[in-house]
N, C-alpha and C. Protein backbone atom coordinates (compact mmCIF):
# COMPACT_ATOMS: atom_id res chain seq x y z
N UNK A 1 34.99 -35.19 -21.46
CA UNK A 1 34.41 -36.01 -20.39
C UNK A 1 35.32 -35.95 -19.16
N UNK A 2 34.29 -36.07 -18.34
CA UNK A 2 35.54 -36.12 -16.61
C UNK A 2 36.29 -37.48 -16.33
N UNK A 3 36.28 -37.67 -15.10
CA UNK A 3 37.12 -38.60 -14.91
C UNK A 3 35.83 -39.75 -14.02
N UNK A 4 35.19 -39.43 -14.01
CA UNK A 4 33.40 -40.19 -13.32
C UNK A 4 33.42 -40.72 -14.46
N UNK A 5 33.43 -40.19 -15.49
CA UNK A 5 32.57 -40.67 -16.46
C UNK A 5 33.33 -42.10 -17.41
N UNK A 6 34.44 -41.42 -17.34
CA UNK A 6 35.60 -42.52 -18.01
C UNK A 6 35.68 -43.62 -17.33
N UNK A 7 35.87 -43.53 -15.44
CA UNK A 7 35.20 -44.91 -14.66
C UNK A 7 34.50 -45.31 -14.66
N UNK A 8 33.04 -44.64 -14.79
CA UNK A 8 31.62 -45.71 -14.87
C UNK A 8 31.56 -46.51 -16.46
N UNK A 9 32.53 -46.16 -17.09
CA UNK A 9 32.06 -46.18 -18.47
C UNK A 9 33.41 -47.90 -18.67
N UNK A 10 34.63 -48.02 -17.88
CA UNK A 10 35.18 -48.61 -17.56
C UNK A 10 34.70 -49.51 -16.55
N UNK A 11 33.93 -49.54 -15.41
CA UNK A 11 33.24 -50.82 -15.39
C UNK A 11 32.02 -50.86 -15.28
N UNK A 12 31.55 -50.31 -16.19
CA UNK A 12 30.27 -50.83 -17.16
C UNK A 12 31.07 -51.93 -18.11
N UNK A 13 31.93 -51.50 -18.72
CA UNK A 13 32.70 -52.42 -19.66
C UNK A 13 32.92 -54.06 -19.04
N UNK A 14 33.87 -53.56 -17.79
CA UNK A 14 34.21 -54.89 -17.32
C UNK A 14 32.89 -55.78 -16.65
N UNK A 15 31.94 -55.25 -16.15
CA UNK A 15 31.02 -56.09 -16.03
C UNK A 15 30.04 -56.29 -17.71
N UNK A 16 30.30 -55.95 -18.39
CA UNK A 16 29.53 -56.32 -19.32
C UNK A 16 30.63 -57.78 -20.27
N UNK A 17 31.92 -57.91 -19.91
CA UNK A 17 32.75 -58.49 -20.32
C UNK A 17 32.63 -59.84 -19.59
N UNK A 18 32.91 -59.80 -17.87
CA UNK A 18 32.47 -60.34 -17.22
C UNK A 18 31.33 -61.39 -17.30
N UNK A 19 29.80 -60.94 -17.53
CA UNK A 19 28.83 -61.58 -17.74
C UNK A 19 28.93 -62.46 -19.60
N UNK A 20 29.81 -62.21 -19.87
CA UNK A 20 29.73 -62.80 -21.32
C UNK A 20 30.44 -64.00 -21.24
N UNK A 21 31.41 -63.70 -20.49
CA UNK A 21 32.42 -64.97 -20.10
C UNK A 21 32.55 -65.78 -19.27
N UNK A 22 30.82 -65.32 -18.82
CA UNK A 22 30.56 -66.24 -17.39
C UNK A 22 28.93 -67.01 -17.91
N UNK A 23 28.24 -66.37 -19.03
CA UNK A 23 27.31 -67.10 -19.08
C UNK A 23 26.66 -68.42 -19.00
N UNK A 24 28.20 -69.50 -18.87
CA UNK A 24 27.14 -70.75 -19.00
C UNK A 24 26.40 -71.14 -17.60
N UNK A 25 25.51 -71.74 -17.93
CA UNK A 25 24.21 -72.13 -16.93
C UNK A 25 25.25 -73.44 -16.04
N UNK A 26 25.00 -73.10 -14.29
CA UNK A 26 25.47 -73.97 -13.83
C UNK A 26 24.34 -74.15 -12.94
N UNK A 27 24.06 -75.68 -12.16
CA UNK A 27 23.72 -76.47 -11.08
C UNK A 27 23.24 -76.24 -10.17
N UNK A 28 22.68 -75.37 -9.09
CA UNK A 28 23.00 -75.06 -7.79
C UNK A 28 22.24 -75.90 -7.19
N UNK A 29 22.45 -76.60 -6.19
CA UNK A 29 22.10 -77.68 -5.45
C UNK A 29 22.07 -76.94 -3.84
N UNK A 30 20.85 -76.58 -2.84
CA UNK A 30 20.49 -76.23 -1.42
C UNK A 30 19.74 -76.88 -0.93
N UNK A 31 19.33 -77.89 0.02
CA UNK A 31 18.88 -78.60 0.50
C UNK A 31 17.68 -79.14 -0.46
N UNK A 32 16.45 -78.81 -0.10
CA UNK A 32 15.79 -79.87 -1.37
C UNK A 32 15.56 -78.89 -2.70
N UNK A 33 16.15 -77.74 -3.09
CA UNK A 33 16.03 -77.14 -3.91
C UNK A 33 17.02 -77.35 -4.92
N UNK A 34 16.52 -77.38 -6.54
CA UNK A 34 17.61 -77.46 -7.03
C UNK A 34 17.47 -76.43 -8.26
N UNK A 35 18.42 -75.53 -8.62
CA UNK A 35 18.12 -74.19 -9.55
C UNK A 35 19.39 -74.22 -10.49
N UNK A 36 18.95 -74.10 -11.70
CA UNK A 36 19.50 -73.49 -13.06
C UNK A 36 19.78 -72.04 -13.04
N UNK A 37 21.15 -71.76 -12.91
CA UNK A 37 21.06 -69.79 -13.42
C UNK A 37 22.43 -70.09 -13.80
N UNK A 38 22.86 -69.08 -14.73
CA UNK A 38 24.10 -68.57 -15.18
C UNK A 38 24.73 -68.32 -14.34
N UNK A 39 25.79 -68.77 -14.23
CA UNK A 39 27.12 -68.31 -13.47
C UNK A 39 27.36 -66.96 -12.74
N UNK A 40 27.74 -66.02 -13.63
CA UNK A 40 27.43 -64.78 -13.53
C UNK A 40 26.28 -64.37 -12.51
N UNK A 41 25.03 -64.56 -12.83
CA UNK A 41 24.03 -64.20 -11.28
C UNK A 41 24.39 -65.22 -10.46
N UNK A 42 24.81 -65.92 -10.52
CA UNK A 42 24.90 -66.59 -9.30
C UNK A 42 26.07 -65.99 -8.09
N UNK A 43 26.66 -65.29 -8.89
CA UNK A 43 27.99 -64.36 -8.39
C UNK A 43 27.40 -63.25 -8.06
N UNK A 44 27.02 -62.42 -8.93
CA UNK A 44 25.97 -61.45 -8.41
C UNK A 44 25.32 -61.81 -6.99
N UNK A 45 24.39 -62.64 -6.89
CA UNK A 45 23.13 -62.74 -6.20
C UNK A 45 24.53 -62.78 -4.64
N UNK A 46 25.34 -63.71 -5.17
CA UNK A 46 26.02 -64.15 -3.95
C UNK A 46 26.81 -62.97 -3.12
N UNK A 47 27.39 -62.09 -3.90
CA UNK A 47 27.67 -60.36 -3.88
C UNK A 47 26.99 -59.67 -3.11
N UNK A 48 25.26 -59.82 -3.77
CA UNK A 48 24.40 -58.67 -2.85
C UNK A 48 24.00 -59.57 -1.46
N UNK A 49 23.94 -60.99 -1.21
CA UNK A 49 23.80 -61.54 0.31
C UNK A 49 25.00 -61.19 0.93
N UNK A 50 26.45 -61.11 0.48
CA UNK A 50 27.46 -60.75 1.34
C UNK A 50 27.22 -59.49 1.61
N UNK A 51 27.23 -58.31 0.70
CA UNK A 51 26.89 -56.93 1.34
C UNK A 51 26.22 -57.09 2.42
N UNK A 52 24.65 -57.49 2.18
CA UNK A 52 23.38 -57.53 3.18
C UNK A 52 23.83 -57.98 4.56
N UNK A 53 24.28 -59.09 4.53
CA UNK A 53 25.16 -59.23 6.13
C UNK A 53 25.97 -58.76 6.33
N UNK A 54 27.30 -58.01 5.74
CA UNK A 54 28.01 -56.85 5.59
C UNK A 54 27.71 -55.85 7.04
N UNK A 55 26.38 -55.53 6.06
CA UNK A 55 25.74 -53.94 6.38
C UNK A 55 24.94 -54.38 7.82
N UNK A 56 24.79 -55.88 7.94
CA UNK A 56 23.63 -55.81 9.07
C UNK A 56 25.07 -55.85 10.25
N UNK A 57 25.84 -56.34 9.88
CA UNK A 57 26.60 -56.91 11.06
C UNK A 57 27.49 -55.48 10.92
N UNK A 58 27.35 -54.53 10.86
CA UNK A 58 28.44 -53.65 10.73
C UNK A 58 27.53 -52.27 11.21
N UNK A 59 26.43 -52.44 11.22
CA UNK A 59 24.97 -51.54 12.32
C UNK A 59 25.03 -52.04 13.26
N UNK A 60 25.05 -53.81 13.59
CA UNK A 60 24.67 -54.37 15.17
C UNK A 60 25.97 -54.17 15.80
N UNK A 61 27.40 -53.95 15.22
CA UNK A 61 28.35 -53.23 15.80
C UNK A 61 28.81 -52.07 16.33
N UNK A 62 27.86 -50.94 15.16
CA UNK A 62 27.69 -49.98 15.19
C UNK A 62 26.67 -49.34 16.61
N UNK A 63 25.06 -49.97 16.94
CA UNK A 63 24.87 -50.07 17.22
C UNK A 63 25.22 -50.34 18.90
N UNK A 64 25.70 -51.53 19.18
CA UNK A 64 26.44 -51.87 20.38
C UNK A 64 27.21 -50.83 20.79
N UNK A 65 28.40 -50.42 20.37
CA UNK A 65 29.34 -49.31 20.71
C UNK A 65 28.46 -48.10 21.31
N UNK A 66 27.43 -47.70 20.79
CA UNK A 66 26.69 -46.58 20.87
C UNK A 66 25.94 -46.91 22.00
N UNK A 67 25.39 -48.28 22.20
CA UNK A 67 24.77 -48.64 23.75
C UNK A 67 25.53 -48.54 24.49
N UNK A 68 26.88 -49.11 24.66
CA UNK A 68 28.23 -49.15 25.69
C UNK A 68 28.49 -47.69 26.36
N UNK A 69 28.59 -46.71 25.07
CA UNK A 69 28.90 -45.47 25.53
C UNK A 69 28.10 -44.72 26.29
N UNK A 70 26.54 -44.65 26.04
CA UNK A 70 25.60 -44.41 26.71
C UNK A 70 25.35 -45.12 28.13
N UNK A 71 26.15 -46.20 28.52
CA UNK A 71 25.76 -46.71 29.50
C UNK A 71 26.42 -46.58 30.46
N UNK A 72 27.76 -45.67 30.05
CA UNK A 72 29.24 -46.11 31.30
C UNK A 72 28.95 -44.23 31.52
């Protein structure tokens, strides 16, 4: 086996370790909403909204620079 394979295979592990030791169900309380999920997705979910603004705010930067240059 390569060396891809020995990493994906290493955290596959740690997230599968991860979610075991995070399963209990917690609380989440947002204005009038109130939701039951495991710990674990709740980390997740919270993961893929940080990327998502990540990626938006790192195009509208991207973006800008590329207007600036075109304009001077």
């Amino acid at each position: 086996m390569n060396i891809k394979m020995y990493t994906t295979l290493f955290l596959l592990a740690l997230v599968v370790i991860f979610t075991v030791q995070n399963a209990t169900a917690v609380t989440v309380n947002f204005l009038f909403w109130k939701l039951e999920i495991s710990r674990s997705l709740l980390i997740f979910f919270v993961l893929i909204i940080g990327v998502i603004v990540g990626w938006i705010s790192h195009s509208h930067y991207q973006h800008s620079i590329t207007r600036n240059k075109k304009s001077q």
